[in-house]
PDB file of N, CA and C in Angstrom:
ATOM      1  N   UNK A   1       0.855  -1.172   0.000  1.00  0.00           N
ATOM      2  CA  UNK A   1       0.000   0.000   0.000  1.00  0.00           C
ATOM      3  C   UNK A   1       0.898   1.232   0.000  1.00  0.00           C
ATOM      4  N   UNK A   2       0.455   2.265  -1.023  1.00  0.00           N
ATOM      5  CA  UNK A   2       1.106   3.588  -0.752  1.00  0.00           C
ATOM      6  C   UNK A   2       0.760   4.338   0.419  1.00  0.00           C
ATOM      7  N   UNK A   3       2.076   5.029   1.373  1.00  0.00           N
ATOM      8  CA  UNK A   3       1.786   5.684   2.235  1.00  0.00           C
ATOM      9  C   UNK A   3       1.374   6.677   1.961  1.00  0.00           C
ATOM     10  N   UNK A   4       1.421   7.582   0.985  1.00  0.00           N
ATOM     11  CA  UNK A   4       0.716   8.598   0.676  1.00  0.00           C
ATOM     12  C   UNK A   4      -0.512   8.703   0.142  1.00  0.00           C
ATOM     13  N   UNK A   5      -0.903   7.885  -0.829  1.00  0.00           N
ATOM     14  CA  UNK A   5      -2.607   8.159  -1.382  1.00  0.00           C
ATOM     15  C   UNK A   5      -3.385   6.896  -1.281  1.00  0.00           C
ATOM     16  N   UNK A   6      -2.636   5.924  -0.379  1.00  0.00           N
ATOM     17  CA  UNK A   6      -2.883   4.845   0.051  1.00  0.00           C
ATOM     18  C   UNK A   6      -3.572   3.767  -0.810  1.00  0.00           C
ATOM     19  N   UNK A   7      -3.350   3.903  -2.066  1.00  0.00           N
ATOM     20  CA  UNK A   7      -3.286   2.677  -2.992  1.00  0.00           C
ATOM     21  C   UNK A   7      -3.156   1.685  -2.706  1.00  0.00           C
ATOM     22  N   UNK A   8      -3.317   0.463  -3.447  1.00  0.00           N
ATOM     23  CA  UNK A   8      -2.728  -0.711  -3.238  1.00  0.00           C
ATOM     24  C   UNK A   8      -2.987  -1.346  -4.265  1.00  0.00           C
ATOM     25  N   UNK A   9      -1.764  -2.487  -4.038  1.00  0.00           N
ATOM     26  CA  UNK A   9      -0.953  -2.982  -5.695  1.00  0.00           C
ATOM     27  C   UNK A   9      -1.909  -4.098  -5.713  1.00  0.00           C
ATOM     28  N   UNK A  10      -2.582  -4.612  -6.731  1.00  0.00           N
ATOM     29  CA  UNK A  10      -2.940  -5.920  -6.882  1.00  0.00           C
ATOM     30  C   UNK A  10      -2.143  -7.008  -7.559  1.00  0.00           C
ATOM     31  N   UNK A  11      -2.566  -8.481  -7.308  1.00  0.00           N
ATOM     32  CA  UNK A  11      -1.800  -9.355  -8.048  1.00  0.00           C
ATOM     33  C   UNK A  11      -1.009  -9.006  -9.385  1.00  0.00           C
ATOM     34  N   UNK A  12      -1.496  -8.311 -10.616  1.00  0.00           N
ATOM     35  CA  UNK A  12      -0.836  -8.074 -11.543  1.00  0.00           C
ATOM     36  C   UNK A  12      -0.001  -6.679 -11.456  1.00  0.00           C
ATOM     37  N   UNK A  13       0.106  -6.117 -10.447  1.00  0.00           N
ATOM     38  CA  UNK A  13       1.391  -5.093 -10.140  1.00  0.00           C
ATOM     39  C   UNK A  13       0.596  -3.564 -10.568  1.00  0.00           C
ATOM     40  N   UNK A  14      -0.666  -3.342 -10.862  1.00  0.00           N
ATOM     41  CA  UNK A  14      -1.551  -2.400 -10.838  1.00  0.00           C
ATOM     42  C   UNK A  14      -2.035  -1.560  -9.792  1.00  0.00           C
ATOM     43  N   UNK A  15      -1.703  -0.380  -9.628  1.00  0.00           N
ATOM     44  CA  UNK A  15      -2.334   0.302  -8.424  1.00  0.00           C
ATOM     45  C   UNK A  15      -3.800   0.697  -8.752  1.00  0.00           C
ATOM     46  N   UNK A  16      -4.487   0.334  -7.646  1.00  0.00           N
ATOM     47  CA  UNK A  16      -5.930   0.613  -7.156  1.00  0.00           C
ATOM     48  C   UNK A  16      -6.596   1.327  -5.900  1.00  0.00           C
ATOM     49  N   UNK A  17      -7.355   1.617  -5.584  1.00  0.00           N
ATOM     50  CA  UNK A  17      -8.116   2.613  -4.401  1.00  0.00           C
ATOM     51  C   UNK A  17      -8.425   0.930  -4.000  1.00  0.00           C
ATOM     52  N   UNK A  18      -8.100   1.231  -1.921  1.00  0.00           N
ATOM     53  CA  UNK A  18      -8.563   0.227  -1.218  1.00  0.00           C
ATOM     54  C   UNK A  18      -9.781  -0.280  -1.356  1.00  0.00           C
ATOM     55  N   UNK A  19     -10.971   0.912  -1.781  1.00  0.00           N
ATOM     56  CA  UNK A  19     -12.269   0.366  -1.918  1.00  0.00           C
ATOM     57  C   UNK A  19     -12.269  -0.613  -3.043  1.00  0.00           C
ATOM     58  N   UNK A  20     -11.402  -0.170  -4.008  1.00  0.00           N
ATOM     59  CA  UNK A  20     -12.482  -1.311  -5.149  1.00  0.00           C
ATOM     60  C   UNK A  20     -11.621  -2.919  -4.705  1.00  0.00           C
ATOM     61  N   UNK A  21     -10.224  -2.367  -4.184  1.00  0.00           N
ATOM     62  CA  UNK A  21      -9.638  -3.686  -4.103  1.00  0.00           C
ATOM     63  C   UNK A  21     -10.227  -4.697  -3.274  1.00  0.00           C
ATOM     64  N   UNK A  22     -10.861  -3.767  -1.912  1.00  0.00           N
ATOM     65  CA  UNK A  22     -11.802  -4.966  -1.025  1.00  0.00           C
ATOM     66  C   UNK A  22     -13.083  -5.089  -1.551  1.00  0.00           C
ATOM     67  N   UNK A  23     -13.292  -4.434  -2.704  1.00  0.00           N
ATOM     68  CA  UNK A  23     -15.098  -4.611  -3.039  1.00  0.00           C
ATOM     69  C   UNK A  23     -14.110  -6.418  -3.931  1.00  0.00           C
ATOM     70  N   UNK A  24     -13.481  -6.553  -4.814  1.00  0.00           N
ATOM     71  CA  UNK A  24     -13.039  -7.328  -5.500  1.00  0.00           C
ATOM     72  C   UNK A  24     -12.415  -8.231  -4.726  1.00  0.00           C
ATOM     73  N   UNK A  25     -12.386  -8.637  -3.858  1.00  0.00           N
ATOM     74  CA  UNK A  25     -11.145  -9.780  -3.042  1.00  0.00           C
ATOM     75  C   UNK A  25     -11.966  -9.849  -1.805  1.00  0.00           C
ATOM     76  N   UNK A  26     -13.045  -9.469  -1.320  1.00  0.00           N
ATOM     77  CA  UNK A  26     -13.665  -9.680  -0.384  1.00  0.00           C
ATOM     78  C   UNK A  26     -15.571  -9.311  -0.370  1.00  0.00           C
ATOM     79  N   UNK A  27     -16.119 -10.253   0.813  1.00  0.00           N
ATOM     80  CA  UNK A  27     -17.567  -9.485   0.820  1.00  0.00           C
ATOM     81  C   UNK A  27     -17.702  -8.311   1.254  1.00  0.00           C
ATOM     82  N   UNK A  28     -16.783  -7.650   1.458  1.00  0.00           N
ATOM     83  CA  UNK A  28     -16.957  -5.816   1.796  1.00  0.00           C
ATOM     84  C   UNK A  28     -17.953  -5.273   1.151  1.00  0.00           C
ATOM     85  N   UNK A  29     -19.007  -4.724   1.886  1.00  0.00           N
ATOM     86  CA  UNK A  29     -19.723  -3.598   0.798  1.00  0.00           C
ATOM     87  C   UNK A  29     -19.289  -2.198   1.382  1.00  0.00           C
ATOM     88  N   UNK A  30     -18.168  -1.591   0.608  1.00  0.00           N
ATOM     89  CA  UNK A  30     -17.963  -0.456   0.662  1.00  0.00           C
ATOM     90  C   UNK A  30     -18.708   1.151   0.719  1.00  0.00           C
ATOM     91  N   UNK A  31     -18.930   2.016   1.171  1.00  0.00           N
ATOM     92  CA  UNK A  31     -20.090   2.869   1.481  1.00  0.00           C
ATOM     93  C   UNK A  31     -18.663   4.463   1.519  1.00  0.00           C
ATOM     94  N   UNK A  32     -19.216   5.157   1.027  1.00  0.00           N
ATOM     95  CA  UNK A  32     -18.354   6.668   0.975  1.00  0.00           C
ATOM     96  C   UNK A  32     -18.883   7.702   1.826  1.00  0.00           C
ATOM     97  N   UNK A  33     -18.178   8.304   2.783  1.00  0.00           N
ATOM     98  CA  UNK A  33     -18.938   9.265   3.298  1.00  0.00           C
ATOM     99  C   UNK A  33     -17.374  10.411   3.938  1.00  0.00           C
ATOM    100  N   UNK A  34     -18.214  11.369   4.690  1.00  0.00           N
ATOM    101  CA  UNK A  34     -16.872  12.518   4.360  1.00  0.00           C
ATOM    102  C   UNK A  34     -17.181  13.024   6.100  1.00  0.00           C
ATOM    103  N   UNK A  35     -16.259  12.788   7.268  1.00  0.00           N
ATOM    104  CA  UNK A  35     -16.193  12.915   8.168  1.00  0.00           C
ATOM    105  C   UNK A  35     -16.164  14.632   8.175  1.00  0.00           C
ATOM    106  N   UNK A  36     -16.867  14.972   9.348  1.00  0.00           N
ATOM    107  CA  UNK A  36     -16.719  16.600   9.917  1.00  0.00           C
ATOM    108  C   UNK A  36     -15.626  17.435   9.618  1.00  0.00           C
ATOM    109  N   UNK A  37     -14.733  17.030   9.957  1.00  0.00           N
ATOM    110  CA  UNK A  37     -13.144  17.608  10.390  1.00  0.00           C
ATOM    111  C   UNK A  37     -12.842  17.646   8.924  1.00  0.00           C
ATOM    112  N   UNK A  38     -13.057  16.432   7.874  1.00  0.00           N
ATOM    113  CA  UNK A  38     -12.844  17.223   6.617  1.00  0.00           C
ATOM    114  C   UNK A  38     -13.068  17.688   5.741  1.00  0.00           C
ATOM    115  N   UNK A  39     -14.463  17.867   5.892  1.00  0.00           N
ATOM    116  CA  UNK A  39     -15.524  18.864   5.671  1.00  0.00           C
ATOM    117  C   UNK A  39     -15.397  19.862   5.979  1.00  0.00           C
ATOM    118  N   UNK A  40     -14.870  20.367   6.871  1.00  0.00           N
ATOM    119  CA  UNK A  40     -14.761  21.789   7.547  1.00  0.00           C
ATOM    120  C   UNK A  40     -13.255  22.472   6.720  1.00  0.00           C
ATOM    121  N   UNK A  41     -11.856  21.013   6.614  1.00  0.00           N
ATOM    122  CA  UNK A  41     -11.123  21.817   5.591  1.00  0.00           C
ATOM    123  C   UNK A  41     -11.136  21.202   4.825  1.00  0.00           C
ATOM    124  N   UNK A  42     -11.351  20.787   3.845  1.00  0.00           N
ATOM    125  CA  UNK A  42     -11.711  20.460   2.195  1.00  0.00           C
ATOM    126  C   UNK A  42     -12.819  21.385   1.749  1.00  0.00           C
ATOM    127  N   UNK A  43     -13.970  21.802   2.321  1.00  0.00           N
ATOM    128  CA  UNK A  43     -15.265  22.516   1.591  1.00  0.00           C
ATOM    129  C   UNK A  43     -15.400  23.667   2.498  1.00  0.00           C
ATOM    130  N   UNK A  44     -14.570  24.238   2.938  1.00  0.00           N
ATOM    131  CA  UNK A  44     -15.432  25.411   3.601  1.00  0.00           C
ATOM    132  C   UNK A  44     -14.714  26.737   3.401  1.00  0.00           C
ATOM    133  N   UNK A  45     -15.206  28.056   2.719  1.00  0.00           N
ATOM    134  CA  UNK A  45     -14.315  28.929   1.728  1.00  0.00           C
ATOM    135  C   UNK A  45     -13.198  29.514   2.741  1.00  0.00           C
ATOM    136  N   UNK A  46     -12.542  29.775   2.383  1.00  0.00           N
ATOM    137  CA  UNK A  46     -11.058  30.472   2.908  1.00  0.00           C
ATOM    138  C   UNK A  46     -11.443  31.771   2.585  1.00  0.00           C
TER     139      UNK A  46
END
């Protein structure tokens, strides 16, 4: 897994987002949502 954008390599040496890799290699049902804290700095005007 990348420490920075936290990728991860699959069997054929391809980087992917953790979600799809556990939607694909496991029964995970993955769900997106956007905690307070970074909501407040990602969307809120400067």
């Amino acid at each position: 897994m990348c420490s920075v954008c936290k990728k991860i390599r699959n069997a054929e040496g391809e980087w992917t987002s953790v979600d799809l890799y556990l939607r694909d290699h496991t029964n995970a049902d993955v769900s997106h949502g956007l905690r307070p804290d970074c909501a407040k700095k990602y969307h809120s005007p400067n």
